[in-house]
N, C-alpha and C. Protein backbone atom coordinates (compact mmCIF):
# COMPACT_ATOMS: atom_id res chain seq x y z
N UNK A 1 72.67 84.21 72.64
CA UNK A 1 73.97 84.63 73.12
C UNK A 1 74.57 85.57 72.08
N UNK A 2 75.03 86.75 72.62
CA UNK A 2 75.87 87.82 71.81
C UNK A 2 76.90 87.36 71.19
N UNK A 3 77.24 87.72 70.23
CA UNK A 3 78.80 87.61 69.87
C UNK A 3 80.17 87.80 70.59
N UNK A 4 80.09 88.66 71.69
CA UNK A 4 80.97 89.37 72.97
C UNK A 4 81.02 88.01 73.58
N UNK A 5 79.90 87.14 74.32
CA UNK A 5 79.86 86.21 74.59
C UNK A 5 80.36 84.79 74.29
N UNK A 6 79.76 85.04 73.54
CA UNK A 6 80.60 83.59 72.52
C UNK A 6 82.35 84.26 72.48
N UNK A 7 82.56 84.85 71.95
CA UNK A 7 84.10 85.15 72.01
C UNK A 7 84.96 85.03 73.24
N UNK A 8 84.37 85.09 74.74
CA UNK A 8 84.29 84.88 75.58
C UNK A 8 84.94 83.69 75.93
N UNK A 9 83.70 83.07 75.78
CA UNK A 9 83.69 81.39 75.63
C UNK A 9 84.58 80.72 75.04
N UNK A 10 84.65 81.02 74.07
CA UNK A 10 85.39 80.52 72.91
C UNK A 10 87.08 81.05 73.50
N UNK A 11 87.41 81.87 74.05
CA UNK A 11 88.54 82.36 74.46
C UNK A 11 89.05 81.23 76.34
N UNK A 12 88.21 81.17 76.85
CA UNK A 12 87.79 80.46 78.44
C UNK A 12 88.36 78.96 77.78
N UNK A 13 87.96 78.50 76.73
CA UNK A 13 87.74 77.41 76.19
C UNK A 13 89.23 76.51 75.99
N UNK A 14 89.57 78.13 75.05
CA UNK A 14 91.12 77.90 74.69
C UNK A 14 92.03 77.46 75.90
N UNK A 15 91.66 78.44 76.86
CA UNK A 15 92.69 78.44 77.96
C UNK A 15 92.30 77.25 78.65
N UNK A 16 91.37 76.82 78.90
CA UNK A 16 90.90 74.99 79.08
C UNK A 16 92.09 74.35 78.69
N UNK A 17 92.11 74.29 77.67
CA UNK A 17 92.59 73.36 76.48
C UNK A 17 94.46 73.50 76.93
N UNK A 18 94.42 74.97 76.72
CA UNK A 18 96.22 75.16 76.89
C UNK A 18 96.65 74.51 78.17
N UNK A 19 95.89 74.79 79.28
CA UNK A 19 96.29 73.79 80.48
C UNK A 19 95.76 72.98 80.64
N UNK A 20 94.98 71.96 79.80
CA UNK A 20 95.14 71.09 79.94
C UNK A 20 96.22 70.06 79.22
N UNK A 21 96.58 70.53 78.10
CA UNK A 21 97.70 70.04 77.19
C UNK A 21 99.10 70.23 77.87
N UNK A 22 98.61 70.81 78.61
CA UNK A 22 100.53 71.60 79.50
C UNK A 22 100.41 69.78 80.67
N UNK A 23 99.27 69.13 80.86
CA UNK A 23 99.34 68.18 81.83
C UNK A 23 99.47 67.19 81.00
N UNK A 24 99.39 67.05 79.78
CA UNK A 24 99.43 65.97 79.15
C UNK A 24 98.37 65.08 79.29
N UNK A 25 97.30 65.79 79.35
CA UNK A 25 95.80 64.92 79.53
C UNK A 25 94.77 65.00 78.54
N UNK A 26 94.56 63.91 78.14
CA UNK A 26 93.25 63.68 77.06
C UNK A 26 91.90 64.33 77.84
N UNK A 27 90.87 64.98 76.93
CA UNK A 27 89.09 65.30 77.87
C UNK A 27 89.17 64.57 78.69
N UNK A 28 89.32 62.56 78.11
CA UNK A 28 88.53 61.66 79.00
C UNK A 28 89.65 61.72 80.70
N UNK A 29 90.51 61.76 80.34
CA UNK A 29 91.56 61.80 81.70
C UNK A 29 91.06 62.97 82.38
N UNK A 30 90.88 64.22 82.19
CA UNK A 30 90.83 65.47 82.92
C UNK A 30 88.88 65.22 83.17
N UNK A 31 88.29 64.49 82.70
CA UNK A 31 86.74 64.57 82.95
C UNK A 31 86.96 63.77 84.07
N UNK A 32 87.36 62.35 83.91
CA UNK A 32 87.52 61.45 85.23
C UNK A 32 88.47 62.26 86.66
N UNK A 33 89.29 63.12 86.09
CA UNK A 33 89.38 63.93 87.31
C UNK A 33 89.08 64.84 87.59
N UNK A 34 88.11 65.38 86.78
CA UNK A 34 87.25 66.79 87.56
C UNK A 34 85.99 65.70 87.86
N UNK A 35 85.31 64.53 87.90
CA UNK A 35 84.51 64.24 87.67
C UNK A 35 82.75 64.78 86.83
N UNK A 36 83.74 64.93 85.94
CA UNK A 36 82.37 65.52 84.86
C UNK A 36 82.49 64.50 83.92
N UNK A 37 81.44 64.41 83.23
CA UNK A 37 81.24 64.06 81.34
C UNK A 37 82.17 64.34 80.71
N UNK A 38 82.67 63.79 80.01
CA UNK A 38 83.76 63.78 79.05
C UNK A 38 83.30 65.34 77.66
N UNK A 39 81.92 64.93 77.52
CA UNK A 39 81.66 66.21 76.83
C UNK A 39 81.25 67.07 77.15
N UNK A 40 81.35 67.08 78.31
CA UNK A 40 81.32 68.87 79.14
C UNK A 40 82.55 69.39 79.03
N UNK A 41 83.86 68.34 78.66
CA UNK A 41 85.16 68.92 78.87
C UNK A 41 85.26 69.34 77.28
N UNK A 42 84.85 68.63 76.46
CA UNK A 42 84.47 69.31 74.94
C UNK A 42 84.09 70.79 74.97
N UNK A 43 82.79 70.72 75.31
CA UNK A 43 82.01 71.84 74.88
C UNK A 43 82.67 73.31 75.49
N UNK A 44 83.61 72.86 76.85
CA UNK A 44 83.93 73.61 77.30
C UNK A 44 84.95 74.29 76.59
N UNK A 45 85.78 73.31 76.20
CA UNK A 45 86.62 73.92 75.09
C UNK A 45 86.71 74.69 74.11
N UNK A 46 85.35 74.44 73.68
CA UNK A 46 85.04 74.79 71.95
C UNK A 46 84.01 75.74 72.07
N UNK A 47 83.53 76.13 73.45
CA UNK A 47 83.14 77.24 73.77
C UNK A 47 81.53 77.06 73.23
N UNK A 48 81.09 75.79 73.43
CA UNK A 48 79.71 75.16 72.83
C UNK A 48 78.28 75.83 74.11
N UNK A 49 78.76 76.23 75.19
CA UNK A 49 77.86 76.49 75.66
C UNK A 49 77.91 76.66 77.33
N UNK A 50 77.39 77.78 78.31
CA UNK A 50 78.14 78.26 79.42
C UNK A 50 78.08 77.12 80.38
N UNK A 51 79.34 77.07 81.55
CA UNK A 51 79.28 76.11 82.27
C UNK A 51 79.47 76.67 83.60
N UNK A 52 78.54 75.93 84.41
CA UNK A 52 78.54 76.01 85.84
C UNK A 52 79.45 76.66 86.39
N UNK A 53 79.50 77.26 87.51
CA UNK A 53 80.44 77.31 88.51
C UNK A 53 80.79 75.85 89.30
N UNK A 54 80.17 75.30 89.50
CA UNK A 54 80.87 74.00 89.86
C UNK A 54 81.30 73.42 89.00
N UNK A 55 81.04 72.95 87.70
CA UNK A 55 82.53 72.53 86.59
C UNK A 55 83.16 73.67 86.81
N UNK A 56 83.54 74.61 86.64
CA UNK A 56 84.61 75.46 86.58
C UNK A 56 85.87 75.52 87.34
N UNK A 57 84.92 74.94 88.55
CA UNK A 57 85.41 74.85 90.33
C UNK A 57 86.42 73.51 89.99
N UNK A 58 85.61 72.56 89.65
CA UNK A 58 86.14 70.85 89.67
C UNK A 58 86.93 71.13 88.34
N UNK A 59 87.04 71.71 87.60
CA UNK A 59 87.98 71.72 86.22
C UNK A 59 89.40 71.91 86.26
N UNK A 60 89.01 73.52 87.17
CA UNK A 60 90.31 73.80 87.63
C UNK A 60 90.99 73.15 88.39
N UNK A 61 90.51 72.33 89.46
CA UNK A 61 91.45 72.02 90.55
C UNK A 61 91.91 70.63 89.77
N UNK A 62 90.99 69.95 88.88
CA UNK A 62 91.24 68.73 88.45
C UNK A 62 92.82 69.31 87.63
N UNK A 63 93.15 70.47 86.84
CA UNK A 63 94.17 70.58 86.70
C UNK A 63 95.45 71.56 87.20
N UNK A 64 95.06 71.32 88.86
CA UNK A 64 95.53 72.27 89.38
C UNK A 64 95.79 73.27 89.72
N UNK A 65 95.00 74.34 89.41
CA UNK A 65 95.10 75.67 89.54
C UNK A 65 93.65 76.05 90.39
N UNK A 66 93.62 77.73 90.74
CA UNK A 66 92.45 78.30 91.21
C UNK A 66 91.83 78.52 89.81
N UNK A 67 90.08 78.17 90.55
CA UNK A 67 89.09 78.57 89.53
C UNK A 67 89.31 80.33 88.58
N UNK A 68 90.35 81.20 89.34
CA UNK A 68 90.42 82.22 88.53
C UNK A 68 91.42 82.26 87.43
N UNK A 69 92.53 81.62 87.38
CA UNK A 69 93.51 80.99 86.60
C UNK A 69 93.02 80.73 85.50
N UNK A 70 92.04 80.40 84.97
CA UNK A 70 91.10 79.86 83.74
C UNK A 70 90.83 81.36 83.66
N UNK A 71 90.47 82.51 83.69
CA UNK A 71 89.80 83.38 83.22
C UNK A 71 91.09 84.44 83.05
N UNK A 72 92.20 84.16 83.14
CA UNK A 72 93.09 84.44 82.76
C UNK A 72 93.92 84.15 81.32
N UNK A 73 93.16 85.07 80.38
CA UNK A 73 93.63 85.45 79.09
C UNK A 73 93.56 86.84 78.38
N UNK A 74 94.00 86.64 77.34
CA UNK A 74 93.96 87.92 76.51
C UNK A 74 92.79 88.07 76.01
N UNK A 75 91.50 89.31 76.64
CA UNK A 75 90.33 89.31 76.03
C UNK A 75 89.99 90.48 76.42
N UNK A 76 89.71 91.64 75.63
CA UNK A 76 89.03 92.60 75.99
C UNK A 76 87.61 92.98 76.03
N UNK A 77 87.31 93.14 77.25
CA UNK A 77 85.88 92.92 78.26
C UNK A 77 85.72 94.39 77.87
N UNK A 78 84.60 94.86 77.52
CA UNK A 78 83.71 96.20 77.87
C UNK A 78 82.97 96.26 78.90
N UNK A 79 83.25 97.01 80.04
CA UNK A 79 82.50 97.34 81.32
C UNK A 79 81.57 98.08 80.96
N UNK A 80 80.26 97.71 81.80
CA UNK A 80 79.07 98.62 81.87
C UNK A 80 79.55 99.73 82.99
N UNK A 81 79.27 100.96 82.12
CA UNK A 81 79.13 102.23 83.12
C UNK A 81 78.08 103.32 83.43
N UNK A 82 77.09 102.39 82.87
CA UNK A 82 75.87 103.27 82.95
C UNK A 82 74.75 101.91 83.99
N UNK A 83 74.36 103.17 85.06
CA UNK A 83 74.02 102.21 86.43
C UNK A 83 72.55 102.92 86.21
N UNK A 84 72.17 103.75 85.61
CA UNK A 84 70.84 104.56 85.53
C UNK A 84 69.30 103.48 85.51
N UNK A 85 69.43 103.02 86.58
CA UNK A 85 67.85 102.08 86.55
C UNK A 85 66.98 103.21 86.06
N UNK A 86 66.51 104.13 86.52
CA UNK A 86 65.48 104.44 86.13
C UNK A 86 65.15 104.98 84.85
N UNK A 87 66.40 104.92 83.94
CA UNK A 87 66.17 104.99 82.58
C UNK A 87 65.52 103.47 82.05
N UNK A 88 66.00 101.91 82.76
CA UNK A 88 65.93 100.89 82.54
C UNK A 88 64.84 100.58 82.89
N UNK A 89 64.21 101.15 83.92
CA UNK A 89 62.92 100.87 84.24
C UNK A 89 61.60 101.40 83.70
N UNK A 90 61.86 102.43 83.06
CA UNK A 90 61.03 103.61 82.19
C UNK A 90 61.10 102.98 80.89
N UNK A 91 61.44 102.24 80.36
CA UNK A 91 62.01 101.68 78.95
C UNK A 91 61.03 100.37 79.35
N UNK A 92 61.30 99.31 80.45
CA UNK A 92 60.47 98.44 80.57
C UNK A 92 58.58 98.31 80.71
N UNK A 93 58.45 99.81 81.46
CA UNK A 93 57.01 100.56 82.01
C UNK A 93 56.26 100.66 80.37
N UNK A 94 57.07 100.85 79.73
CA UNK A 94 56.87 101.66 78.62
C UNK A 94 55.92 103.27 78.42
N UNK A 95 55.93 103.86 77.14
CA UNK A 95 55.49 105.52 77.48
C UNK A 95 54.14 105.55 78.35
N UNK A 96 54.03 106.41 79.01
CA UNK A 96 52.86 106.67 79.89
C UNK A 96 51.53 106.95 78.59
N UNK A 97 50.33 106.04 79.34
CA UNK A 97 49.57 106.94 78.49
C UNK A 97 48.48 107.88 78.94
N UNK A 98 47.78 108.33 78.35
CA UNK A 98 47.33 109.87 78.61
C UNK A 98 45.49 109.43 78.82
């Protein structure tokens, strides 16, 4: 995992954390109501490692909000703007040989 990534994470994590503290809920309370592991609600936090779309799904609603509400923070994303497969595919082929 990149560093972009992890910062990511680590940012997703926070915002976990901020709403979940806004409910006044411990991991183990917000795991028993998203029904996950208590340390999925960790890792999620601390940005230990990527999680499902279905925790994401059951996380959020366990604290009320839409699953996009969580990806709502301060983080600046670099978009890919280079769509050129066949530079990507010529790179994979590798040089022709003769």
């Amino acid at each position: 995992m990149n560093n972009r990534n992890k910062e990511y994470e680590l940012a997703f994590g926070k915002k976990v954390k901020e709403l979940r503290l806004e409910k006044k809920l411990t991991q183990q309370e917000l795991a028993t109501i998203a029904n996950v592991e208590t340390n999925q609600i960790y890792r999620i936090e601390n940005g230990k490692n990527g999680s499902t779309l279905s925790s994401i799904v059951s996380v959020a609603l366990a604290l009320g909000h839409y699953p996009k509400d969580l990806f709502e923070f301060d983080f600046n994303l670099v978009l890919n703007e280079n769509f050129d497969v066949s530079v990507k595919e010529k790179k994979k082929r590798g040089p022709k040989s003769k």
